[in-house]
C-alpha atoms as a PDB file:
ATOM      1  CA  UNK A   1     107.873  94.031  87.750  1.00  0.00           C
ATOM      2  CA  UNK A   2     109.785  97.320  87.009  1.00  0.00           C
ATOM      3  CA  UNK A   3     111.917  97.437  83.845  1.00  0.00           C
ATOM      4  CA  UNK A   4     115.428  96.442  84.629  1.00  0.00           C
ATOM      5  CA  UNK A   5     116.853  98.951  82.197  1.00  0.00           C
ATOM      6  CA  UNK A   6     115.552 101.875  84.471  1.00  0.00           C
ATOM      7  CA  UNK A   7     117.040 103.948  86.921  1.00  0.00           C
ATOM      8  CA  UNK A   8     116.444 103.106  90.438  1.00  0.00           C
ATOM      9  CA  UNK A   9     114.780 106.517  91.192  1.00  0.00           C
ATOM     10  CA  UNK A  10     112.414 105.695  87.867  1.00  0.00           C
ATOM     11  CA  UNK A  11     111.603 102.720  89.576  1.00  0.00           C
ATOM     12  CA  UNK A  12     110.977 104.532  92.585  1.00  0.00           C
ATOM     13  CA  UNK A  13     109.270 107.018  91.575  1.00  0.00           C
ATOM     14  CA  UNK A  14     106.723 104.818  89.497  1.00  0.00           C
ATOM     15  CA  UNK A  15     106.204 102.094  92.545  1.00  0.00           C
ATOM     16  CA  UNK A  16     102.256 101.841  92.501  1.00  0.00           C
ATOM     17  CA  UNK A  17     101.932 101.050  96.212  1.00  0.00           C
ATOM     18  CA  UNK A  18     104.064 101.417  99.577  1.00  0.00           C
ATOM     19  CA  UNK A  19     104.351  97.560  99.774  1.00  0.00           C
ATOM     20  CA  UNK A  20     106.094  97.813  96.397  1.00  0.00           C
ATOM     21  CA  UNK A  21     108.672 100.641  96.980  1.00  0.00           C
ATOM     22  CA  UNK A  22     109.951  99.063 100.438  1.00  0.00           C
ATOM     23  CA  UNK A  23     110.575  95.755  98.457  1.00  0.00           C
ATOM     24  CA  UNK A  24     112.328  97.876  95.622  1.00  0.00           C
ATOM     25  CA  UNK A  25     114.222 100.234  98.046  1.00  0.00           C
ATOM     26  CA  UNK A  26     115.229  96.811 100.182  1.00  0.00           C
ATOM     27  CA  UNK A  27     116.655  95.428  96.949  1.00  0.00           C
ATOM     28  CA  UNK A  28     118.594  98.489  96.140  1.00  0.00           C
ATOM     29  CA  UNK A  29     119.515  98.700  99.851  1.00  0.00           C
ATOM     30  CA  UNK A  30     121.475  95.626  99.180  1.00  0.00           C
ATOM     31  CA  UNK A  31     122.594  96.276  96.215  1.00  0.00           C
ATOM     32  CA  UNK A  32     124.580  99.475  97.418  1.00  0.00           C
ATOM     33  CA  UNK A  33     125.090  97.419 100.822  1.00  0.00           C
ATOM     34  CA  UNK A  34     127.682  95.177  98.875  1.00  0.00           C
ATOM     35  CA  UNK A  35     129.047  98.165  96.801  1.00  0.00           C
ATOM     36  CA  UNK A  36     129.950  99.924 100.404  1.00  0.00           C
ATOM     37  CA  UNK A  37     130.776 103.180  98.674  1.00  0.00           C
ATOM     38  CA  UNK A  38     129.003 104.756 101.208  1.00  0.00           C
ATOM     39  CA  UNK A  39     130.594 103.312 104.064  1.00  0.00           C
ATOM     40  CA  UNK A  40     131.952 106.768 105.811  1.00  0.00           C
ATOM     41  CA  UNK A  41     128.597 107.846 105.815  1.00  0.00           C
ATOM     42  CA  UNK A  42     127.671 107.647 109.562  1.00  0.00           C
ATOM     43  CA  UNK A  43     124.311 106.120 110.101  1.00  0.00           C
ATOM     44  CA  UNK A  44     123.418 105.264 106.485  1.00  0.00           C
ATOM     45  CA  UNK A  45     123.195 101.725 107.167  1.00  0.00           C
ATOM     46  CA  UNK A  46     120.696 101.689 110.368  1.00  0.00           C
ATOM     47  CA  UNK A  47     118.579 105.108 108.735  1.00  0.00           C
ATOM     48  CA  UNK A  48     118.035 102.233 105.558  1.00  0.00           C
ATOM     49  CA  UNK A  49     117.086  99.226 107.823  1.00  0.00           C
ATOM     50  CA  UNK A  50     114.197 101.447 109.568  1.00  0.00           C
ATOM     51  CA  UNK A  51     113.162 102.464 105.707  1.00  0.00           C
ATOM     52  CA  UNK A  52     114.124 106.271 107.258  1.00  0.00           C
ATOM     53  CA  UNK A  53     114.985 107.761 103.668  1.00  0.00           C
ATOM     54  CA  UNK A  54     114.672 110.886 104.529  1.00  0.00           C
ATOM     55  CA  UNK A  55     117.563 110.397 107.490  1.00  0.00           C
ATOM     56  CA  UNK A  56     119.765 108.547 105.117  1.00  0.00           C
ATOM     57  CA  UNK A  57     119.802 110.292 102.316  1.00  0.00           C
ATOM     58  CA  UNK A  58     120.946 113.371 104.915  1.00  0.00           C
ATOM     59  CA  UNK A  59     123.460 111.194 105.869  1.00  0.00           C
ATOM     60  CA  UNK A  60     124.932 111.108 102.430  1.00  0.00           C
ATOM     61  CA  UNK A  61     124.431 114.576 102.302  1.00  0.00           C
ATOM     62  CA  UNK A  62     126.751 115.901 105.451  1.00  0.00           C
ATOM     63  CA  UNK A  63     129.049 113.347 104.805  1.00  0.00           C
ATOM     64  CA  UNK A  64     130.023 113.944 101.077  1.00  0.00           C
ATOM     65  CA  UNK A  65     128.081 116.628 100.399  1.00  0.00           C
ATOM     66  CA  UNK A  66     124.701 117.782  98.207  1.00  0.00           C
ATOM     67  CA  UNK A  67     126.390 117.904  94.912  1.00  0.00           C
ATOM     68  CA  UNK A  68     128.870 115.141  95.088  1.00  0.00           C
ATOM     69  CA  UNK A  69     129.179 113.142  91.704  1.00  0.00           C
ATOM     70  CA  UNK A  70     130.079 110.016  93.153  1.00  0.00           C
ATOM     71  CA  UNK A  71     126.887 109.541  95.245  1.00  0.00           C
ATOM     72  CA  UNK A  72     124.373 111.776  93.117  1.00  0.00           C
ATOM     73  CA  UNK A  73     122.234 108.426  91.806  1.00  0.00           C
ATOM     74  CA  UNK A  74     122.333 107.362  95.412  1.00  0.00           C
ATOM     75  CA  UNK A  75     120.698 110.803  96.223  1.00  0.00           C
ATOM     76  CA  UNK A  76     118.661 110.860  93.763  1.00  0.00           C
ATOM     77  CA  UNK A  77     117.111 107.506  94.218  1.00  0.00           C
ATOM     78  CA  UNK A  78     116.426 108.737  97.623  1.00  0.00           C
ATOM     79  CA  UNK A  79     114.708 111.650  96.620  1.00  0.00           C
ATOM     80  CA  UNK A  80     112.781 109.560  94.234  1.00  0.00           C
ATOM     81  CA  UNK A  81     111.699 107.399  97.116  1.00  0.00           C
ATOM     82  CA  UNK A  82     110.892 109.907  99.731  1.00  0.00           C
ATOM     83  CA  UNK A  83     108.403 111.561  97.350  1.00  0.00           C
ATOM     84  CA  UNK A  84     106.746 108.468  96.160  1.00  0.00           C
ATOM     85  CA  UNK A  85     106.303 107.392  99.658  1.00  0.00           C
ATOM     86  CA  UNK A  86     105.057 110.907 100.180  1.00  0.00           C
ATOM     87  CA  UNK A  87     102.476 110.489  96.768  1.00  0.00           C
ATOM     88  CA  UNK A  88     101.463 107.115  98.153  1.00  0.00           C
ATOM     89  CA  UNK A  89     100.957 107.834 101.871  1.00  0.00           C
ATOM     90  CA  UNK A  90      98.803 111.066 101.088  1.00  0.00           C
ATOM     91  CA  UNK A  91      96.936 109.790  97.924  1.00  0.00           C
ATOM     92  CA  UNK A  92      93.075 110.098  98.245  1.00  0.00           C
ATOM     93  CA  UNK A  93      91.705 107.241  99.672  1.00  0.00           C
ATOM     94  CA  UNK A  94      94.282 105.574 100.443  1.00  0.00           C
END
């Protein structure tokens, strides 16, 4: 069980298996789902329901921009999750 006291993109970054970081990323999800700050940014919500990271964190991106205050430990969490899922997809034999 990650430490509570963490950042979300420390969590992310430190899930030890894909199962784990789409369970963690699902809770965040709804987490910032019930926030909706990020409701102006178009196609957030179905890029996180396919797990599309990648696509959603864009969406943030072009909607508020790259260096935008408000959303940069939204972005960040992304970024944290793209590249574990990256670690954990190409890890050797796995």
């Amino acid at each position: 069980m990650p430490d509570a006291h963490l950042s979300w993109a420390v969590r992310a970054s430190r899930a030890d298996t894909s199962a784990a970081l789409d369970r963690l990323m699902d809770d965040w999800y709804g987490r910032v789902k019930a926030d909706r700050g990020l409701h102006a940014a178009i196609g957030f919500d179905s890029c996180m329901e396919r797990r599309d990271w990648d696509s959603a964190k864009h969406s943030i991106e072009q909607t508020y921009g790259r260096s935008n205050r408000e959303h940069r430990q939204t972005l960040d969490t992304l970024a944290a999750a793209i590249q574990s899922r990256r670690m954990l997809t190409h890890r050797p034999g796995g």
